[in-house]
PDB file of N, CA and C in Angstrom:
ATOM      1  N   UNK A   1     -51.888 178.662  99.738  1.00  0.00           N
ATOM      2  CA  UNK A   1     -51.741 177.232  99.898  1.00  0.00           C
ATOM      3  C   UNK A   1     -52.991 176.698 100.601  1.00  0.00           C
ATOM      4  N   UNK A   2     -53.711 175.879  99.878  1.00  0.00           N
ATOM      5  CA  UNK A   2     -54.795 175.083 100.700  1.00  0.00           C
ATOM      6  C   UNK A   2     -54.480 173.838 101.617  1.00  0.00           C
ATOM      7  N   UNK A   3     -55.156 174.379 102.680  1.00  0.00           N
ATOM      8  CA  UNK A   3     -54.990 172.716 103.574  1.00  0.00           C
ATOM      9  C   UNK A   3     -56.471 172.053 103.592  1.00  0.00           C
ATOM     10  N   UNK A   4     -55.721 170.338 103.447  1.00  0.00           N
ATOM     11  CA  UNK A   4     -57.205 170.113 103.507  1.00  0.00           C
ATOM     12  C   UNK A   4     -57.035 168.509 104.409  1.00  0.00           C
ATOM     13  N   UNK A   5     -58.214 168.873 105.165  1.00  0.00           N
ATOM     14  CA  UNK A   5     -58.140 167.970 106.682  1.00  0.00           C
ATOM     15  C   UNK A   5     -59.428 166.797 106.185  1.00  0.00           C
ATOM     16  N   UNK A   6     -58.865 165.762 106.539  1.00  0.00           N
ATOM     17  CA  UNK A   6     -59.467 164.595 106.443  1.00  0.00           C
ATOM     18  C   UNK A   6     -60.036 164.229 107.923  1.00  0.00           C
ATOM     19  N   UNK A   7     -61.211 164.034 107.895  1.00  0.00           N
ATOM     20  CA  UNK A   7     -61.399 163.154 109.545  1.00  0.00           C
ATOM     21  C   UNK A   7     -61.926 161.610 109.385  1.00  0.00           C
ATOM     22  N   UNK A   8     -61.021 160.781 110.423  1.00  0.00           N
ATOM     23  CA  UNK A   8     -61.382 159.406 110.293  1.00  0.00           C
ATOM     24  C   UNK A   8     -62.302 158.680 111.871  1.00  0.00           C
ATOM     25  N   UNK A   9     -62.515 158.411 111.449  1.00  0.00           N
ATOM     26  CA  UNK A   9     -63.684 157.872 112.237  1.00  0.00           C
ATOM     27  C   UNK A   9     -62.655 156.606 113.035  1.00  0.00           C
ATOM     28  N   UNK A  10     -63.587 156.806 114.598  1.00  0.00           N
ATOM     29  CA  UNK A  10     -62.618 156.445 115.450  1.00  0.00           C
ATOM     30  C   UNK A  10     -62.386 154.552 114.944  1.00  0.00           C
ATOM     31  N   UNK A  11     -63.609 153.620 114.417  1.00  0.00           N
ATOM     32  CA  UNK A  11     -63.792 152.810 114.092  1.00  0.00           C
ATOM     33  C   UNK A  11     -62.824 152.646 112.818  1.00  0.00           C
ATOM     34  N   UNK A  12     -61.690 153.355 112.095  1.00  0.00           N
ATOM     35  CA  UNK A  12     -61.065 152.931 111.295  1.00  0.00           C
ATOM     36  C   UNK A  12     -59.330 153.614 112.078  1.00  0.00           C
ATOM     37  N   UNK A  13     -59.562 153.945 113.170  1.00  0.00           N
ATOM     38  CA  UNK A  13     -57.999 154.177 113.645  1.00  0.00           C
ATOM     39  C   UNK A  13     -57.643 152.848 113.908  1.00  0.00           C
ATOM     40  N   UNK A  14     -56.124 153.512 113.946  1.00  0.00           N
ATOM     41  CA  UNK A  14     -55.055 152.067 114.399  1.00  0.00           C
ATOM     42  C   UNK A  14     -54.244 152.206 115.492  1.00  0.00           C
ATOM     43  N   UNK A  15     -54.603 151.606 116.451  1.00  0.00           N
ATOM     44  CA  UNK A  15     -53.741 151.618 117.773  1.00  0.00           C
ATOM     45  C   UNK A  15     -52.739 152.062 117.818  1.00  0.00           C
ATOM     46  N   UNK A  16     -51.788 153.199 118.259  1.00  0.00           N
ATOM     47  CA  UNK A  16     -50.170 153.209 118.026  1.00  0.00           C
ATOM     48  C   UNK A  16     -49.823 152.798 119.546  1.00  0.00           C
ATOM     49  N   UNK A  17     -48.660 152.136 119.536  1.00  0.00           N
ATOM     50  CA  UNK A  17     -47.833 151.149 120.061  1.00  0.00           C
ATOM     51  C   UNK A  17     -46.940 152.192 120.790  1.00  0.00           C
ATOM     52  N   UNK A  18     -46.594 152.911 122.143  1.00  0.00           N
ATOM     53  CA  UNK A  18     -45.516 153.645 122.401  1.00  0.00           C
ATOM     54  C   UNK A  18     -44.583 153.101 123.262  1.00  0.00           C
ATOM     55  N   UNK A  19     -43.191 152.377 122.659  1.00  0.00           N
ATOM     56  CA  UNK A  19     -42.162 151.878 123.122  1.00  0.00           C
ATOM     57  C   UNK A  19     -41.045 152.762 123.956  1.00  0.00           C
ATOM     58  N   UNK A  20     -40.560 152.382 124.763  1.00  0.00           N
ATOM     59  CA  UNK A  20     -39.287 153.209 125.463  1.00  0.00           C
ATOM     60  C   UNK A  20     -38.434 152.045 126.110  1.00  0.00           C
ATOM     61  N   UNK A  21     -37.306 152.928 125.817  1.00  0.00           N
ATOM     62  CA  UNK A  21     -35.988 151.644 126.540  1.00  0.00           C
ATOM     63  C   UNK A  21     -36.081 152.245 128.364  1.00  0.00           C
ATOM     64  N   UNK A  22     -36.545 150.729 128.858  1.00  0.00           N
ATOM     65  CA  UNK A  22     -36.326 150.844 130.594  1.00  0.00           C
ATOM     66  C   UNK A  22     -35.361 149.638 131.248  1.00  0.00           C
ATOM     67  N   UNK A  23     -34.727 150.169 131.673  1.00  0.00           N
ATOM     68  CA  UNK A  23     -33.692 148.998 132.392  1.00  0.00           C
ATOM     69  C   UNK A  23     -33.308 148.296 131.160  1.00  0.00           C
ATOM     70  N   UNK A  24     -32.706 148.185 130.024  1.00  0.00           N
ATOM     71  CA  UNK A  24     -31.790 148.365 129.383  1.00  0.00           C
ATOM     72  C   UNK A  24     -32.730 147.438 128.372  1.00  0.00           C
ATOM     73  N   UNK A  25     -33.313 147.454 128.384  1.00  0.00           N
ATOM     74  CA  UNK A  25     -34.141 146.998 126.996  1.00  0.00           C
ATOM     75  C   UNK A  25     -35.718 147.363 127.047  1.00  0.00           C
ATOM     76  N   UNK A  26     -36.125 147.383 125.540  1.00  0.00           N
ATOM     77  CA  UNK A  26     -37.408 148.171 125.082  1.00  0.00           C
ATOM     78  C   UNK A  26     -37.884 147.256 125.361  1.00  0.00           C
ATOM     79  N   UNK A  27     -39.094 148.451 125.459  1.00  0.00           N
ATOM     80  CA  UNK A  27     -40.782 148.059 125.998  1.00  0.00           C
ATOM     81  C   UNK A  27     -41.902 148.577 125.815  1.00  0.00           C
ATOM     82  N   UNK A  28     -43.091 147.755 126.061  1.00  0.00           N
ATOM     83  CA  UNK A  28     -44.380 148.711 125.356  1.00  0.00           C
ATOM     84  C   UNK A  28     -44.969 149.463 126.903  1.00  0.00           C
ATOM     85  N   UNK A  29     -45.120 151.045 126.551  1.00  0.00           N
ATOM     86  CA  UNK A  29     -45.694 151.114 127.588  1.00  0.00           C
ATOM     87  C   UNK A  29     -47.027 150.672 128.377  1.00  0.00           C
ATOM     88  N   UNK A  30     -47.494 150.086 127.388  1.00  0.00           N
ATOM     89  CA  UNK A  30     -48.917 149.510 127.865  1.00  0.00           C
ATOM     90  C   UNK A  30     -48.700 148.250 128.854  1.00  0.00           C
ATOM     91  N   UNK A  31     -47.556 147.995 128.707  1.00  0.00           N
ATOM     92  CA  UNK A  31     -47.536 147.013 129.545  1.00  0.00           C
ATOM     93  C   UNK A  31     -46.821 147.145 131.017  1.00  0.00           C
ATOM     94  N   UNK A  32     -46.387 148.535 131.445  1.00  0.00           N
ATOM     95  CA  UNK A  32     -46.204 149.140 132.471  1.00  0.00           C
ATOM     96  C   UNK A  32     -46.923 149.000 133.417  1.00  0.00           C
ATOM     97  N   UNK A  33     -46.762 149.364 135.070  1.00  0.00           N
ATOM     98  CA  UNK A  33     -47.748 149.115 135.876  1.00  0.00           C
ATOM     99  C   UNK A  33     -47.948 150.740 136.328  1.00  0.00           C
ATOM    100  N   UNK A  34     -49.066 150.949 136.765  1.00  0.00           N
ATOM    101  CA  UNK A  34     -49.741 152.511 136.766  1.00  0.00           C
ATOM    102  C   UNK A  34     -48.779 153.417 137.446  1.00  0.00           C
ATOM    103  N   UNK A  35     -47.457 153.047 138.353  1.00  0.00           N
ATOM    104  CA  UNK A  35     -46.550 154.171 138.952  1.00  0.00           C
ATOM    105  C   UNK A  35     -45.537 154.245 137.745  1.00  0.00           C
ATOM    106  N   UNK A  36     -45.062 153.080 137.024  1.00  0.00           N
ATOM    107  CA  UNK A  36     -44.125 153.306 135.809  1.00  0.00           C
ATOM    108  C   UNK A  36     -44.850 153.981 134.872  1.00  0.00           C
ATOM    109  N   UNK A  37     -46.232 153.752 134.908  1.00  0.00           N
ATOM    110  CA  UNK A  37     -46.759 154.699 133.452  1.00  0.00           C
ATOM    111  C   UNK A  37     -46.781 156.066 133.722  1.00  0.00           C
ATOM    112  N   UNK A  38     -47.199 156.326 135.086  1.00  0.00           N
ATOM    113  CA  UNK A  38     -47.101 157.866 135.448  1.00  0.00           C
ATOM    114  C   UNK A  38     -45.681 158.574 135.646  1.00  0.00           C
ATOM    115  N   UNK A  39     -44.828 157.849 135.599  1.00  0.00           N
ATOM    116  CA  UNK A  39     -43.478 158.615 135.835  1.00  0.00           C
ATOM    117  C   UNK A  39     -42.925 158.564 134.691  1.00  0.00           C
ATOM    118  N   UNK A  40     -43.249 157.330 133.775  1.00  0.00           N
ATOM    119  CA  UNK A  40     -43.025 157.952 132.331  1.00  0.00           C
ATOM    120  C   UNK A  40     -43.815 159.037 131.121  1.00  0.00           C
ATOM    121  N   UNK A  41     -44.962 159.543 131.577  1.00  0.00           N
ATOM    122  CA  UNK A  41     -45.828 160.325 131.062  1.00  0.00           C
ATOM    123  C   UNK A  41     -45.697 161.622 132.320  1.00  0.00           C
ATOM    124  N   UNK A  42     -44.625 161.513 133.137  1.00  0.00           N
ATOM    125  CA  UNK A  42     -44.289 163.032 133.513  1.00  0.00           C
ATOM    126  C   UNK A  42     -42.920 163.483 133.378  1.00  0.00           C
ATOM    127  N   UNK A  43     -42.209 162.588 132.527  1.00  0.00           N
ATOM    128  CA  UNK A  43     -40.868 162.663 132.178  1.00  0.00           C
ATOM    129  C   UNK A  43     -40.602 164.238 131.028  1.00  0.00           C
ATOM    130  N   UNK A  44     -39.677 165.039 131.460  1.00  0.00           N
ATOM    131  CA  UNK A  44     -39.412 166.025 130.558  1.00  0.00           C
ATOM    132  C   UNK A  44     -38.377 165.710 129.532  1.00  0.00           C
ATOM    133  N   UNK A  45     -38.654 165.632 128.491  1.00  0.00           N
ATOM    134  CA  UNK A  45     -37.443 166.083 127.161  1.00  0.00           C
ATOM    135  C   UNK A  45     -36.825 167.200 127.017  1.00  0.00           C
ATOM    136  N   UNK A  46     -35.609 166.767 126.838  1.00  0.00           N
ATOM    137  CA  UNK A  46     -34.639 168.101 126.133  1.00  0.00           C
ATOM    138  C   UNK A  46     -33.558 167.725 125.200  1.00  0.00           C
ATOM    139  N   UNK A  47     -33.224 168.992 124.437  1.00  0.00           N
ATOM    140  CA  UNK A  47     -32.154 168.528 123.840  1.00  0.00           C
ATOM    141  C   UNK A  47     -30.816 168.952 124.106  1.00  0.00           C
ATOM    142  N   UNK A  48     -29.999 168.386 124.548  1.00  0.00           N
ATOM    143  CA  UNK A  48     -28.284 168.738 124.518  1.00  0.00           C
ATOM    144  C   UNK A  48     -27.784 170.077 124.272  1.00  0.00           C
ATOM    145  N   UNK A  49     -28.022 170.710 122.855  1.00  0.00           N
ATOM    146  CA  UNK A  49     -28.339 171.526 121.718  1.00  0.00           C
ATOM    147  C   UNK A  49     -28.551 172.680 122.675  1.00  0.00           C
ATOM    148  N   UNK A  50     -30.260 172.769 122.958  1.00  0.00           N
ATOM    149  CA  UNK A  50     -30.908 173.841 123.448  1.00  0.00           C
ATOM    150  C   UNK A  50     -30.323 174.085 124.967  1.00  0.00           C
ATOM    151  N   UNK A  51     -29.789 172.931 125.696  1.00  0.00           N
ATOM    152  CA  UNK A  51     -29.569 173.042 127.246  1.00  0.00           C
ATOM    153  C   UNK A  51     -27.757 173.891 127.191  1.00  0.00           C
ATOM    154  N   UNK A  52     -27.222 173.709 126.254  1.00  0.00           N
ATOM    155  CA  UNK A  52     -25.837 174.412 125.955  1.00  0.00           C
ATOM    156  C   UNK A  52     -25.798 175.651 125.933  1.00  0.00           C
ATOM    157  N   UNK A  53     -27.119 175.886 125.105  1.00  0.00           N
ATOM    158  CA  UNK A  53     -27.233 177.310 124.171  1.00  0.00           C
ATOM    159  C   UNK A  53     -27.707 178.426 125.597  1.00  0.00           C
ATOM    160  N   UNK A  54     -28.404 177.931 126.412  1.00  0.00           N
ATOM    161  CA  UNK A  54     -28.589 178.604 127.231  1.00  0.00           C
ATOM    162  C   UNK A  54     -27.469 179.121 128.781  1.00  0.00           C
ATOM    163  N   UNK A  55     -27.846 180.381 129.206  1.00  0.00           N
ATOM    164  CA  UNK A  55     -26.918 180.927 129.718  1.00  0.00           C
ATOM    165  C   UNK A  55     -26.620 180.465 130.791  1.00  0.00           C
ATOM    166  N   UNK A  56     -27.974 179.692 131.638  1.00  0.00           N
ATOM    167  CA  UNK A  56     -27.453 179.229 132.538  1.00  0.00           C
ATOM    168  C   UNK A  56     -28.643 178.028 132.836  1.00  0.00           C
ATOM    169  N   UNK A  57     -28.343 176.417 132.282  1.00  0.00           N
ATOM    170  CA  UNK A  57     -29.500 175.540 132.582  1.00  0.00           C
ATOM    171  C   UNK A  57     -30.151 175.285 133.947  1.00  0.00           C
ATOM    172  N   UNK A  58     -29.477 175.364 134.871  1.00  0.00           N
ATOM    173  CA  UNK A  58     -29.706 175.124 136.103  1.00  0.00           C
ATOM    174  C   UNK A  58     -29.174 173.739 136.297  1.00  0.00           C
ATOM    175  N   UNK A  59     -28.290 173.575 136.069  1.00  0.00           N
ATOM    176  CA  UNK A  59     -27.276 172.505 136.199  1.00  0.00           C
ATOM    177  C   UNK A  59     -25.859 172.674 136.882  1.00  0.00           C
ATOM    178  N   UNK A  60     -25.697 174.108 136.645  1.00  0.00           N
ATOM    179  CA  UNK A  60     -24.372 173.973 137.027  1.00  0.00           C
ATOM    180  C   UNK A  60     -23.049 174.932 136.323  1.00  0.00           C
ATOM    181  N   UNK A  61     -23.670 174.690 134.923  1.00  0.00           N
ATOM    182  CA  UNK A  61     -22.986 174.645 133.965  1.00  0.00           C
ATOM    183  C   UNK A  61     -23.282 176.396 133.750  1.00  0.00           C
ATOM    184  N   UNK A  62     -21.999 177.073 133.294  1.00  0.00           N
ATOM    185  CA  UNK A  62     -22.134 178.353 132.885  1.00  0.00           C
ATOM    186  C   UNK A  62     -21.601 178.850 131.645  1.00  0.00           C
ATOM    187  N   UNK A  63     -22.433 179.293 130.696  1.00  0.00           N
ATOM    188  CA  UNK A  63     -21.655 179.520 129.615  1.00  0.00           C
ATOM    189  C   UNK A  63     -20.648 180.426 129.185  1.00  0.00           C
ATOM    190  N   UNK A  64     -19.472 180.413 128.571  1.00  0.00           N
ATOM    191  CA  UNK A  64     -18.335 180.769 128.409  1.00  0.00           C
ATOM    192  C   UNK A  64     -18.877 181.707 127.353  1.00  0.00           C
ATOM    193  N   UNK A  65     -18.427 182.997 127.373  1.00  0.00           N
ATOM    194  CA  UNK A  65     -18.720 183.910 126.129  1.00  0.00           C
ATOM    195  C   UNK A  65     -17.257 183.994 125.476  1.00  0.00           C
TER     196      UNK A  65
END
């Protein structure tokens, strides 16, 4: 299978826009002030899914065999 990589020149990118819901309605983060931008760019993701599957999240929670 061939891959084949295109490069675009920074003069034809397009800004992307990164929204998140804060205090109960969305927002652009650009328009954050520098302690909200840093606590949202050190925020961890997970999923539900993966935090179950494990034996013990560090939550609390212990899984039932």
């Amino acid at each position: 299978m061939e891959t084949f990589e295109k490069k675009l020149d920074n003069n034809k990118r397009t800004k992307c826009e990164i929204w998140t819901r804060a205090m109960g309605y969305c927002r652009p983060v650009s328009n954050f002030n520098k302690g909200k931008k840093s606590e949202f760019y050190e925020r961890q993701y997970f999923t539900e899914k993966a935090t179950m599957n494990s034996m013990n999240c560090g939550c609390g929670y212990q899984k039932i065999a």
